[in-house]
Protein backbone atom coordinates (compact mmCIF):
# COMPACT_ATOMS: atom_id res chain seq x y z
CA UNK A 1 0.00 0.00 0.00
CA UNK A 2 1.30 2.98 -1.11
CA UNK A 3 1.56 5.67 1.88
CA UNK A 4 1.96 9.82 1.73
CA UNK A 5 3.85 11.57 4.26
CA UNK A 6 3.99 15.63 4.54
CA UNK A 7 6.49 16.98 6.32
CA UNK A 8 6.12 20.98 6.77
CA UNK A 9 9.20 23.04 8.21
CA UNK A 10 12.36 21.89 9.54
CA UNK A 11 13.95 24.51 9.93
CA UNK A 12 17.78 23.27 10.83
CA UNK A 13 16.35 21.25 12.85
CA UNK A 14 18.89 17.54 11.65
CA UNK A 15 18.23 15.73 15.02
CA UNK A 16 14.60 16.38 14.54
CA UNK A 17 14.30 15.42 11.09
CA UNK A 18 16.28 12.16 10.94
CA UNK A 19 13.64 10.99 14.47
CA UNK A 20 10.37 11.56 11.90
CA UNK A 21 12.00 9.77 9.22
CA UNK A 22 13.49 6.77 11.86
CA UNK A 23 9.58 7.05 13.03
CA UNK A 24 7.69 6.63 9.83
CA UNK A 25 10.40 3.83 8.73
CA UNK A 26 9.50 4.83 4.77
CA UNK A 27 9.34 2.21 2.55
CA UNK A 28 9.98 1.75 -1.08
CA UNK A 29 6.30 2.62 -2.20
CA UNK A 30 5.89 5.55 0.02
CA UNK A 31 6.38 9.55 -1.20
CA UNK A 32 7.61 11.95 1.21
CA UNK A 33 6.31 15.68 0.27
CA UNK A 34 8.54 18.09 2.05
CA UNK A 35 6.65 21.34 2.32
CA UNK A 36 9.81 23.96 2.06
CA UNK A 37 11.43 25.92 4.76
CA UNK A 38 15.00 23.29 5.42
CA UNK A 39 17.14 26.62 6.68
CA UNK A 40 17.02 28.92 9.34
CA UNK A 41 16.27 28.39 13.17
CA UNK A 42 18.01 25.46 14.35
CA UNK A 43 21.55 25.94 13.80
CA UNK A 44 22.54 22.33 11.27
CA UNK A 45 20.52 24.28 7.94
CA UNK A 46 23.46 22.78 6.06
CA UNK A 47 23.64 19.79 7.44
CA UNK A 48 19.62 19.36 7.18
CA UNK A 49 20.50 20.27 3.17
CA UNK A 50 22.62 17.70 3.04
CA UNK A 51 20.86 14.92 4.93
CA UNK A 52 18.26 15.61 2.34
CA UNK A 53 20.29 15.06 -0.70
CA UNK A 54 21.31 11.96 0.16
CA UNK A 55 17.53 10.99 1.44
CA UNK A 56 16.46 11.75 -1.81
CA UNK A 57 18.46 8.83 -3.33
CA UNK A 58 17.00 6.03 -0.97
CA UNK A 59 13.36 7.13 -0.89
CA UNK A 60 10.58 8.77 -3.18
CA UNK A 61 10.72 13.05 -2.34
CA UNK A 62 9.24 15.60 -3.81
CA UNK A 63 10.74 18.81 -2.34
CA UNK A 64 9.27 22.45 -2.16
CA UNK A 65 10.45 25.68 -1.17
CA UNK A 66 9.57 27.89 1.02
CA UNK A 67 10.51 31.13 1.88
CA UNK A 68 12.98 30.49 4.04
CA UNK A 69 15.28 28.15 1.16
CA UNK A 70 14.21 31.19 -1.36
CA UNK A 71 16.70 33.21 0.78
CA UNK A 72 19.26 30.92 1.27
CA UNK A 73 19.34 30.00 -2.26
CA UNK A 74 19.89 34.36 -2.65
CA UNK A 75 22.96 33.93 0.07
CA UNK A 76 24.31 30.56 -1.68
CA UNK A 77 24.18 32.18 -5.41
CA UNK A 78 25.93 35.87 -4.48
CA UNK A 79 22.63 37.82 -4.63
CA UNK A 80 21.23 37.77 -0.88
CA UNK A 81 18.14 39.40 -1.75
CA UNK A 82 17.66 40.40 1.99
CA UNK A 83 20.21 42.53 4.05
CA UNK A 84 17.24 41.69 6.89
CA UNK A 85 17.62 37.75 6.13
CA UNK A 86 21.58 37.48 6.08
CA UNK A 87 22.01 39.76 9.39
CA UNK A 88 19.28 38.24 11.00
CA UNK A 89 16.91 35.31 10.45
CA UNK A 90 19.56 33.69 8.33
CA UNK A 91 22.76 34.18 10.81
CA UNK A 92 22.34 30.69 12.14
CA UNK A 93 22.68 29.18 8.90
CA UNK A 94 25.45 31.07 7.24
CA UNK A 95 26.88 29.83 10.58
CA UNK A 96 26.53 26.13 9.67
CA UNK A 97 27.63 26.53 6.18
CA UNK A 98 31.27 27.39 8.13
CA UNK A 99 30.88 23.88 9.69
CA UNK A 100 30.45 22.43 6.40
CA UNK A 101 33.50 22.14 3.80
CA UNK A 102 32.59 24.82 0.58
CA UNK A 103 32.80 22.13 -1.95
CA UNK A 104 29.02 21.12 -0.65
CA UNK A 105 27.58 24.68 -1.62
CA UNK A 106 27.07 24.47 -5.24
CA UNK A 107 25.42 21.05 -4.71
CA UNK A 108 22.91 22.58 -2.21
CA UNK A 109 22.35 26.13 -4.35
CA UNK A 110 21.48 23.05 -7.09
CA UNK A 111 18.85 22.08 -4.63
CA UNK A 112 17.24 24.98 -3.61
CA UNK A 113 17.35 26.52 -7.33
CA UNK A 114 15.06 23.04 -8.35
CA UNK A 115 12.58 23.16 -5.74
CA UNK A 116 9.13 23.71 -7.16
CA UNK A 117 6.72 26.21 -5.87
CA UNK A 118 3.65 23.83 -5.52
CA UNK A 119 3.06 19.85 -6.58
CA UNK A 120 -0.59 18.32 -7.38
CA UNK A 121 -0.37 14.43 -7.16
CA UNK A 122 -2.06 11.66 -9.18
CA UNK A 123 -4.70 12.13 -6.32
CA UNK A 124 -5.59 16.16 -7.25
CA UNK A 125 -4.16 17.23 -3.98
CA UNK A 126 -2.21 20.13 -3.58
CA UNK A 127 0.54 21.06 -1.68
CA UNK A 128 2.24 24.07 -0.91
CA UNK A 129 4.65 25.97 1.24
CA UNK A 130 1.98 28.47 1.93
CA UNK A 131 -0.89 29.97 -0.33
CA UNK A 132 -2.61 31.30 -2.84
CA UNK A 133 -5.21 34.52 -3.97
CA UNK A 134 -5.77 33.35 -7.46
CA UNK A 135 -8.88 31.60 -8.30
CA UNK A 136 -7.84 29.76 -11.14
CA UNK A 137 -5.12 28.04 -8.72
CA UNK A 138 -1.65 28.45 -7.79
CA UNK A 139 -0.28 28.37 -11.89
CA UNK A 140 -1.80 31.53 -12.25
CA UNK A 141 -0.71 33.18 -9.03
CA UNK A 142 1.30 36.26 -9.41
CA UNK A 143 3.61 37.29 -8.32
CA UNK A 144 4.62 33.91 -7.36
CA UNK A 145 6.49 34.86 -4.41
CA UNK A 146 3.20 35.00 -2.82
CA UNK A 147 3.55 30.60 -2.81
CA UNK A 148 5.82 30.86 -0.25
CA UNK A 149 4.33 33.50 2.27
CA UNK A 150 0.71 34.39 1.48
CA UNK A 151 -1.06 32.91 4.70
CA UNK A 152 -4.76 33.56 3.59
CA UNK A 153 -5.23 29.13 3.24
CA UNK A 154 -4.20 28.82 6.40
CA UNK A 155 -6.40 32.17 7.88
CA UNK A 156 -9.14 30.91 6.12
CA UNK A 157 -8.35 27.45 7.96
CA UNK A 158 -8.52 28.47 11.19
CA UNK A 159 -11.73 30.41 10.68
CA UNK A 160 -13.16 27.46 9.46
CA UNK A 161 -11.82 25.02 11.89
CA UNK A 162 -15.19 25.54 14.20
CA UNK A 163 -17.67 24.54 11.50
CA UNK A 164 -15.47 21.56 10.39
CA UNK A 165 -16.76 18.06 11.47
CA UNK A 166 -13.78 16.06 12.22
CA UNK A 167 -13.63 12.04 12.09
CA UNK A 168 -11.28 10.93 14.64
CA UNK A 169 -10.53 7.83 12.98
CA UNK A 170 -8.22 10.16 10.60
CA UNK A 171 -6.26 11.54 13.16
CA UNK A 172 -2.72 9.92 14.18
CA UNK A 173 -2.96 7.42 16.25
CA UNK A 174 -6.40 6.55 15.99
């Protein structure tokens, strides 16, 4: 039976990442959707970067980005679109990239520069760092920065949450 796991921010977080994967044991069927945001927080972003490389090439991942990887991509190719990002939110990665011998870096701006915006499976579902405006779906969003920080999904989310029947039986662990 084939099986979907989403995984949604990591955020340097390499201890945390290889438990979920130890915990879900993936096997050769499964797809692991990765919903963006690898850097920035916990201080192994590199590291995280490269655990997922080499993930990649044992199991079935699809990988987005999220806003987060858009500005470490920026920092990795010369063009740090954000003096705010590389003097602040992105300090503790630029500080793991030291830990991590340069000959890795054009291997992980390679990643980040492939990561798709959005993915739609065989299923119809979509999935996406963050959100969307555009009625006629994500495709047509513009400008398509908005993919990786427009929160209005997950606003209108919450809002609905109350009127939302759930079914237990869904839930982990049920």
């Amino acid at each position: 039976m084939e099986r979907t796991f989403v995984i949604g921010d990591i955020h340097g977080a390499l201890k945390a990442i290889k438990q979920v994967i130890s915990s879900i044991k993936p096997r050769e069927t499964d797809t692991l959707i990765f919903l963006g945001d690898y850097v920035d927080g916990w201080p192994e972003s590199a590291q995280v970067i490269e655990f997922l490389t080499e993930l990649e090439g044992r199991h079935n991942c699809i990988f987005l980005k999220g806003n987060h990887d858009f500005d470490c991509e920026s920092w990795l190719g010369g063009n740090p679109d954000s003096t705010d990002w590389s003097e602040r939110r992105g300090l503790t990665t630029i500080k793991s990239y030291e830990q991590l011998e340069d000959r890795h870096k054009p291997k992980h701006l390679h990643f980040l520069s492939r990561l798709p915006l959005y993915h739609i499976d065989k299923q119809n579902r979509l999935f996406l760092h963050a959100g969307f405006r555009n009625n006629e779906g994500p495709q047509f969003e513009t400008p398509s920065i908005n993919l990786l920080t427009d929160r209005s999904l997950w606003e209108l989310a919450l809002m609905m949450a109350k009127r939302i029947k759930t079914n237990p039986s869904l839930l982990p662990g049920s």
